[in-house]
Protein backbone atom coordinates (compact mmCIF):
# COMPACT_ATOMS: atom_id res chain seq x y z
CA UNK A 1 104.68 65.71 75.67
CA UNK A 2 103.06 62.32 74.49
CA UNK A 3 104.62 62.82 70.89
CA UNK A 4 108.06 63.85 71.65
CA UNK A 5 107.74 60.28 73.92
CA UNK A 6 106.66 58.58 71.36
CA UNK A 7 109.33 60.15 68.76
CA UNK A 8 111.74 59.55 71.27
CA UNK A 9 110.83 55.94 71.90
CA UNK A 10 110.24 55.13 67.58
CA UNK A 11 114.25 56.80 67.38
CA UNK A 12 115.70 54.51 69.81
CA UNK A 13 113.85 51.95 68.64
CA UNK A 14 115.21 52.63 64.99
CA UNK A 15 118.79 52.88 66.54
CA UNK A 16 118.27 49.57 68.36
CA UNK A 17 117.62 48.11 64.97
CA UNK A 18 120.26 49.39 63.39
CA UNK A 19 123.03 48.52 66.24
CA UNK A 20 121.65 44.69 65.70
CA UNK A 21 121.99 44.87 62.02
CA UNK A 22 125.31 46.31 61.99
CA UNK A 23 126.12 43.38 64.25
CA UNK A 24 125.12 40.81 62.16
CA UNK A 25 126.29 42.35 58.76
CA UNK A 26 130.27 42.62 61.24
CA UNK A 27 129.87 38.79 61.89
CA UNK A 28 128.89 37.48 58.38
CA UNK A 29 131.70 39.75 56.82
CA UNK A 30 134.07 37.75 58.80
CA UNK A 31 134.84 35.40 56.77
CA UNK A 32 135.78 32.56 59.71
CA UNK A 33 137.92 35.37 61.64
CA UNK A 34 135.99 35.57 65.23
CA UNK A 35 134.87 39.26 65.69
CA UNK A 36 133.68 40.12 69.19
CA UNK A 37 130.11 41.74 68.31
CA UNK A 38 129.01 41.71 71.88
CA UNK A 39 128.98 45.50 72.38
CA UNK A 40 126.60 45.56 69.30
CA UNK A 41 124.45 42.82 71.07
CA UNK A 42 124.01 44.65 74.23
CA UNK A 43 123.81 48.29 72.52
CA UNK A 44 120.95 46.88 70.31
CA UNK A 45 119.25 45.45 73.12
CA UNK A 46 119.52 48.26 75.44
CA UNK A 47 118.10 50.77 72.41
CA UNK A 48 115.14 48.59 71.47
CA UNK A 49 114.21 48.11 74.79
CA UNK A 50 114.13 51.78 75.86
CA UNK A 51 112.08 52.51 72.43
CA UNK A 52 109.64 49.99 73.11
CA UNK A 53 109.49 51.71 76.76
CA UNK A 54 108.90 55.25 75.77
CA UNK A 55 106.43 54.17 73.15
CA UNK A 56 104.73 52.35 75.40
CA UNK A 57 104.73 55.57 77.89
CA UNK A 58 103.49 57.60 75.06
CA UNK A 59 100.45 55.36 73.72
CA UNK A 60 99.42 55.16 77.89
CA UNK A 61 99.35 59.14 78.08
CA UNK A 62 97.60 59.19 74.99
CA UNK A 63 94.49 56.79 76.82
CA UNK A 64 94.57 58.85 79.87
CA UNK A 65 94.47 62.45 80.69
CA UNK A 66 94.92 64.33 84.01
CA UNK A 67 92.23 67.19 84.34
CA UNK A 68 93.83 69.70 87.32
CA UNK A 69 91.17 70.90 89.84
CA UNK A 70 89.92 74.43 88.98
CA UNK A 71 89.80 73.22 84.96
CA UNK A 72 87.52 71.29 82.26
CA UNK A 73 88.98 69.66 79.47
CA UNK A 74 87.52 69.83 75.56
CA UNK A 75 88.06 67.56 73.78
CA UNK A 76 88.88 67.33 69.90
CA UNK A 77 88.39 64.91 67.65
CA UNK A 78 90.87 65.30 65.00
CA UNK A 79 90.28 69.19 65.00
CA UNK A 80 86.64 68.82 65.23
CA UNK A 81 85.73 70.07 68.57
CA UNK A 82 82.74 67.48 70.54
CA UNK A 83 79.79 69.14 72.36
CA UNK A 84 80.95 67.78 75.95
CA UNK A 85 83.99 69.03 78.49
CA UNK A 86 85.63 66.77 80.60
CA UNK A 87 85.72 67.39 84.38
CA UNK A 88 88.72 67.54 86.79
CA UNK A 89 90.08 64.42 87.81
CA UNK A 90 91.50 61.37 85.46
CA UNK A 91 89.81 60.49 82.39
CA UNK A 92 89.96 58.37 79.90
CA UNK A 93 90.46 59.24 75.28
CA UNK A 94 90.73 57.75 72.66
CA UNK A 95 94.58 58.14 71.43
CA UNK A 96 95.34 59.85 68.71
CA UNK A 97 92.04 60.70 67.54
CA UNK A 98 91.03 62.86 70.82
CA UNK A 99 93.06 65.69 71.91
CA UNK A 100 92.29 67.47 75.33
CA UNK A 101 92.68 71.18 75.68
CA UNK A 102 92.41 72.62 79.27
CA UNK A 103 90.30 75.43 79.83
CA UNK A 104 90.87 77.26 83.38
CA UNK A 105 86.93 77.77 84.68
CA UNK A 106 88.30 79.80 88.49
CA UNK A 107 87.59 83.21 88.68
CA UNK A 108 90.41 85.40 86.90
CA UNK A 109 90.75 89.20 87.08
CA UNK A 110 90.94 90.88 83.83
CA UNK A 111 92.38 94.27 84.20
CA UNK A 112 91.07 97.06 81.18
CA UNK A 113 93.18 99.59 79.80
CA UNK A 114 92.22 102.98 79.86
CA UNK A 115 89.24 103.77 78.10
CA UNK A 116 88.23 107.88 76.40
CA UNK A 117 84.54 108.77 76.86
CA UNK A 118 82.61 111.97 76.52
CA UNK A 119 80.13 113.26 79.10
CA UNK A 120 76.83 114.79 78.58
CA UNK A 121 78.79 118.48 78.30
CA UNK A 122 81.64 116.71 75.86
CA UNK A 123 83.95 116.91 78.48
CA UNK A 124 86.64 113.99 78.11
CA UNK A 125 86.40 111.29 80.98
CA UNK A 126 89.12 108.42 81.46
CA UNK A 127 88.42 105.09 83.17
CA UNK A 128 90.25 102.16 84.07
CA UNK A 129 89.06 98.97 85.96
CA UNK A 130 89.13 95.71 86.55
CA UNK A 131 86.56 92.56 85.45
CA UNK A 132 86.68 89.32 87.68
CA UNK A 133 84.64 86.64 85.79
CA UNK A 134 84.62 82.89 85.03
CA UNK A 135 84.07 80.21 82.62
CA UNK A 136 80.47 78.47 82.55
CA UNK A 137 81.97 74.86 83.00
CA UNK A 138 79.39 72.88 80.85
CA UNK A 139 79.40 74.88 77.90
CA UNK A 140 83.69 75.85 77.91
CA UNK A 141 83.46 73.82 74.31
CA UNK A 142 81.07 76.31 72.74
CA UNK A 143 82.96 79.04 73.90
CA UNK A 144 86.51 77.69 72.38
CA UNK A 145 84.75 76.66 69.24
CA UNK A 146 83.13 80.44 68.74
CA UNK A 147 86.68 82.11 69.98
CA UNK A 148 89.37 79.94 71.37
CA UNK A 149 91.09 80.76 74.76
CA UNK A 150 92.06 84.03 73.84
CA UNK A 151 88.51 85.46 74.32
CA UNK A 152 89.40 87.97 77.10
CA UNK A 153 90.67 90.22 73.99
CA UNK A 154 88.38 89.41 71.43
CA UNK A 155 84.84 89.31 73.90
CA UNK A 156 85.33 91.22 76.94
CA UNK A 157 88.06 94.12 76.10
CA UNK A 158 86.01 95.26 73.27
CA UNK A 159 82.28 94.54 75.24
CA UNK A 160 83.51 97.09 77.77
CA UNK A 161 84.75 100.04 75.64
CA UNK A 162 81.36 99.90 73.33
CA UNK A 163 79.75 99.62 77.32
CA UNK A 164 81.64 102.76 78.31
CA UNK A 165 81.47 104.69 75.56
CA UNK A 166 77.45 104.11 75.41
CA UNK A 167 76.93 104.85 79.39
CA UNK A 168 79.23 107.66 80.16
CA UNK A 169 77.49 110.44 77.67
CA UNK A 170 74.03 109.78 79.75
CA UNK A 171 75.69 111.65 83.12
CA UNK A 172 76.70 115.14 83.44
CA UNK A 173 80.47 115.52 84.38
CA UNK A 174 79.81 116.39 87.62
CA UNK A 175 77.78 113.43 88.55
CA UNK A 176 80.11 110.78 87.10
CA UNK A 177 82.46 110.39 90.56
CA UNK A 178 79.34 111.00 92.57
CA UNK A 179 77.76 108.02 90.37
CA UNK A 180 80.66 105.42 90.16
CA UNK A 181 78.35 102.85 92.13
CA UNK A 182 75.74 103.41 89.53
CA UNK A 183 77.97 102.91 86.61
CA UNK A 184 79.38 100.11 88.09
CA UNK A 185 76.22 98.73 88.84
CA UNK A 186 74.82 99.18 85.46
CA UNK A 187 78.23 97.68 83.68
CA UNK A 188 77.69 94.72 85.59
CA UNK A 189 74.45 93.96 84.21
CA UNK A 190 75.21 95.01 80.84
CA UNK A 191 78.21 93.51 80.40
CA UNK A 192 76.71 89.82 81.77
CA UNK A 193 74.24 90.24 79.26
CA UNK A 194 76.51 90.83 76.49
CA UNK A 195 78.86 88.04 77.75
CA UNK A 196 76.59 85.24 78.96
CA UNK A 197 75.83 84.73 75.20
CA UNK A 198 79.27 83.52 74.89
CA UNK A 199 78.74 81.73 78.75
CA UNK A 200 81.56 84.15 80.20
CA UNK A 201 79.59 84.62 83.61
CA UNK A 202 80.56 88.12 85.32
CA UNK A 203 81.15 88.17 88.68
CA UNK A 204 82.08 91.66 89.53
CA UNK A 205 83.49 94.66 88.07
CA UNK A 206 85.46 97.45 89.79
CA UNK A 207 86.40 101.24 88.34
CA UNK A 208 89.80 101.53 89.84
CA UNK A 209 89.92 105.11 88.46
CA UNK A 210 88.06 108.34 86.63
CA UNK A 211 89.78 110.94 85.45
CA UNK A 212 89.09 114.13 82.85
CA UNK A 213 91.07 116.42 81.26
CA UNK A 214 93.69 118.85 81.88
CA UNK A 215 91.77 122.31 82.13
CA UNK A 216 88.49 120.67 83.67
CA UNK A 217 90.75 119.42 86.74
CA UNK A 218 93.08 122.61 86.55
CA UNK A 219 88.76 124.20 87.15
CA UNK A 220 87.54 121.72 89.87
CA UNK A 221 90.92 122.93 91.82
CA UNK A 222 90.18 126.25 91.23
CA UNK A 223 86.35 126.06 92.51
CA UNK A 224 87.66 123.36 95.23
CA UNK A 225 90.17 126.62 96.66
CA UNK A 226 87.47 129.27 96.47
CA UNK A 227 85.07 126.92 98.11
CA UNK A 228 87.56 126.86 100.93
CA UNK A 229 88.15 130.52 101.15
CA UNK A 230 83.87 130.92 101.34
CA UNK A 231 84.33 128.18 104.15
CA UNK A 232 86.52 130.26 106.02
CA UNK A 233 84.93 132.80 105.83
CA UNK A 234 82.12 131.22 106.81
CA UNK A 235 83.38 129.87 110.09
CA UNK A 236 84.89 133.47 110.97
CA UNK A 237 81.40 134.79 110.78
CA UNK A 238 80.41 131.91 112.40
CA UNK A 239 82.80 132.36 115.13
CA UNK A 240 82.08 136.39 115.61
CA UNK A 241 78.14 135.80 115.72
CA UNK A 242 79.26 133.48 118.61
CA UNK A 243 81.44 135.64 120.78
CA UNK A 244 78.54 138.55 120.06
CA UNK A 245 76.28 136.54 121.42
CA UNK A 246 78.61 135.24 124.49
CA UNK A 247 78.77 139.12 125.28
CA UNK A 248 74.68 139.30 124.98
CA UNK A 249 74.50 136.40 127.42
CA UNK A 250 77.06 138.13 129.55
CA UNK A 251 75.39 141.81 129.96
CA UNK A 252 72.02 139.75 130.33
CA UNK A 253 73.98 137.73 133.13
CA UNK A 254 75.09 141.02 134.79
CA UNK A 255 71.36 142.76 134.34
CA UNK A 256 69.76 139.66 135.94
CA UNK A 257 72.01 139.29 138.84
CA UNK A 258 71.80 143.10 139.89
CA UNK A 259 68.01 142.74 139.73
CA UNK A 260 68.30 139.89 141.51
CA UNK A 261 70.19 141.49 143.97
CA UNK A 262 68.84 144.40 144.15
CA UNK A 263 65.27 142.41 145.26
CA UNK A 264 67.44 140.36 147.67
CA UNK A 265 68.47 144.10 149.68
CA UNK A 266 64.95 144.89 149.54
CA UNK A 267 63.83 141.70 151.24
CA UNK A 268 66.19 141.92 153.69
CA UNK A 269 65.40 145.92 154.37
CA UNK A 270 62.04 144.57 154.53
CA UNK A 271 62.99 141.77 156.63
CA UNK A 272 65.07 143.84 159.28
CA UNK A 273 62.38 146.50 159.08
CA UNK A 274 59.44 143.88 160.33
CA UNK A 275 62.31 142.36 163.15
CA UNK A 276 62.45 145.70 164.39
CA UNK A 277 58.89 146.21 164.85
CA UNK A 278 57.92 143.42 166.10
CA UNK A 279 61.28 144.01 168.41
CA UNK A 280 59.51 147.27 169.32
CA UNK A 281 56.22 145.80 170.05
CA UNK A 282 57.39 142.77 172.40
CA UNK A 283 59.42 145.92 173.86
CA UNK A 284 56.77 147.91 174.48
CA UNK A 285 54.76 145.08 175.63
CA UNK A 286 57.75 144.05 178.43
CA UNK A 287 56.80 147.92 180.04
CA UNK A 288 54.72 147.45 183.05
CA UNK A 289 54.56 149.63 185.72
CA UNK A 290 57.11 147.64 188.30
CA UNK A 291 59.46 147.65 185.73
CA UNK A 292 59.19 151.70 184.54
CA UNK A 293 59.63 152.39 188.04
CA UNK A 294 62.39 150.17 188.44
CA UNK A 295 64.10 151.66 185.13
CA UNK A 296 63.79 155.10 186.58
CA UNK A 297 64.94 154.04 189.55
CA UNK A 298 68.43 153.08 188.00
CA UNK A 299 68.42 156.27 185.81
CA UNK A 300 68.92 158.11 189.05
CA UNK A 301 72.09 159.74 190.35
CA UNK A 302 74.00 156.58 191.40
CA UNK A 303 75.17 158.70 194.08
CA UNK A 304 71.86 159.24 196.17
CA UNK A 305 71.60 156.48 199.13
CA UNK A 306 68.54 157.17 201.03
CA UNK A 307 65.54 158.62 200.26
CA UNK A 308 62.88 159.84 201.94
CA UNK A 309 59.41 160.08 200.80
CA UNK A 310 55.76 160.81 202.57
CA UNK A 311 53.70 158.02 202.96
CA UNK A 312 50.45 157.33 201.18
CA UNK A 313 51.85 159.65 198.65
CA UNK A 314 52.67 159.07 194.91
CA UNK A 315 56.44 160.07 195.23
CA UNK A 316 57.57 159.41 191.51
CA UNK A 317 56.07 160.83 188.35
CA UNK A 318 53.17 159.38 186.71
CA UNK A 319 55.10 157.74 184.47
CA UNK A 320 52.63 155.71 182.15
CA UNK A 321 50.65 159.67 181.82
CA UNK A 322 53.96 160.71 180.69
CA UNK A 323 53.64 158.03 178.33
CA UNK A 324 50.12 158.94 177.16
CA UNK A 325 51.00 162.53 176.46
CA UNK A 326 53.77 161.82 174.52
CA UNK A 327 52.08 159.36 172.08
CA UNK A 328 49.04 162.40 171.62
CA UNK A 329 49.87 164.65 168.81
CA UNK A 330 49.90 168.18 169.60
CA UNK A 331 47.13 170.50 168.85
């Protein structure tokens, strides 16, 4: 921008010139006839005027340099490159000598194509991912002097793929998906080891995706189907050995409550056997003599009114011998 001002403002300069020479060489060619040279006066003016302006636009640009937030500036020295980066905010070069190249020190994503490995078994594994990293901000010169601001494809594409390539064959096939963390883990480290030399500082990396070849994914389906058919099975088993064992718990149910029951009818025989006895006993107990008589009394024919008996004399049976005899047992 600064030299196309400064070209710009050195042209109309140059035409300025010219417009005031071509009016003075129109007036001296006269020869005592008046020639109106006034649009030559005010067109040379005008033109040296706006040269002098844009030069003077383009030698204050070249003093003074706008460094955007999120960016250092490094600063050359007639192509030689000086061991010190200017920070963001306005700052002052020497024109024409220094030249300012911005170098963008945020964190940036840096997607990687997809790289070919082989596992432990020589199986083919795929991986793509992503890098997010920055730019140390004190030493962005030494990095554009060892590899300019295209290092993303020259440091860190290849950096990964010799990473890959080395780390994959150490896992078996099937732990690779299992392992991603790991891998990721160790790429990390590795790669900010490799980088840092070149003060590329990784912040994270992520393995978007892993995949292998045709026939060993046409073989995980496979296995990933009959694994689901055992599983089914499984849980039909699973579901039989239940509802044998609800039936179990049923006939056990059944067998407990009839024993259960069955003692509960023999308590209560029990029960109504001891009421009647002791029934019997306060019964037998209640007999005295006034009241035997009095019971045999109303066992009489209800029809008999008066009777007559001899006094002094027992007129009724003995009724408590008739008792007595009856409990003995017979001979």
């Amino acid at each position: 921008m600064t030299t196309i001002l400064f070209i710009a403002g050195m042209a109309l300069f140059v035409l300025g010139v010219a417009a005031f020479v071509t009016g003075r060489a129109a007036r001296l060619t006269s020869r005592g006839v008046p020639v109106d040279t006034s649009t030559y006066s005010a067109a040379w003016r005008l033109l040296v005027l706006g040269g002098v302006t844009l030069t003077l636009i383009a030698l204050t640009t070249t003093f003074v340099v706008v460094i955007p937030a999120g960016s250092v500036g490094v600063v050359t020295n007639f192509g030689r490159v000086e061991e010190r980066t200017l920070p963001a905010g306005l700052q002052v070069v020497t024109p024409i000598a220094e030249q300012v190249v911005l170098i963008d020190v945020r964190v940036k994503p840096h997607p990687f194509e997809e790289i070919t490995a082989a596992s432990k078994e020589y199986q083919i594994v795929k991986l793509t991912g992503n890098l997010n990293y920055h730019i140390d901000p004190l030493e962005a010169w030494d990095l554009y002097k060892l590899v300019g601001t295209d290092f993303a494809e020259k440091v860190v594409d290849p950096a990964f793929n010799d990473f890959i390539k080395e780390v994959v064959p150490t896992y078996q096939i099937g732990e690779i998906l299992a392992k991603r963390d790991e891998i990721r883990t160790r790429a990390k480290k590795a790669l900010g080891d490799n980088l840092a030399r070149y003060h590329l500082i990784v912040d994270d990396i992520y393995i978007s995706n892993i995949a292998f070849s045709t026939g060993y994914e046409a073989a995980i389906e496979l296995k990933q189907v009959a694994q689901q058919q055992v599983e089914t099975e499984r849980q039909i088993l699973a579901q039989k050995q239940i509802q044998a064992q609800q039936r179990v718990a049923e006939a056990q149910g059944a067998a407990d409550s009839n024993v259960v029951s069955a003692k509960g009818e023999a308590a209560a025989t029990v029960e109504r056997a001891n009421g009647q006895a002791e029934a019997n006993r306060q019964l037998a107990a209640s007999l005295t003599d006034p009241v035997l008589t009095y019971t045999y009394i109303q066992k009489l024919t209800d029809k008999l009114q008066v009777v007559v008996v001899p006094g002094g004399q027992q007129f009724l049976f003995d009724l408590k011998g008739l008792l007595g005899n009856l409990k003995q047992p017979a001979p």
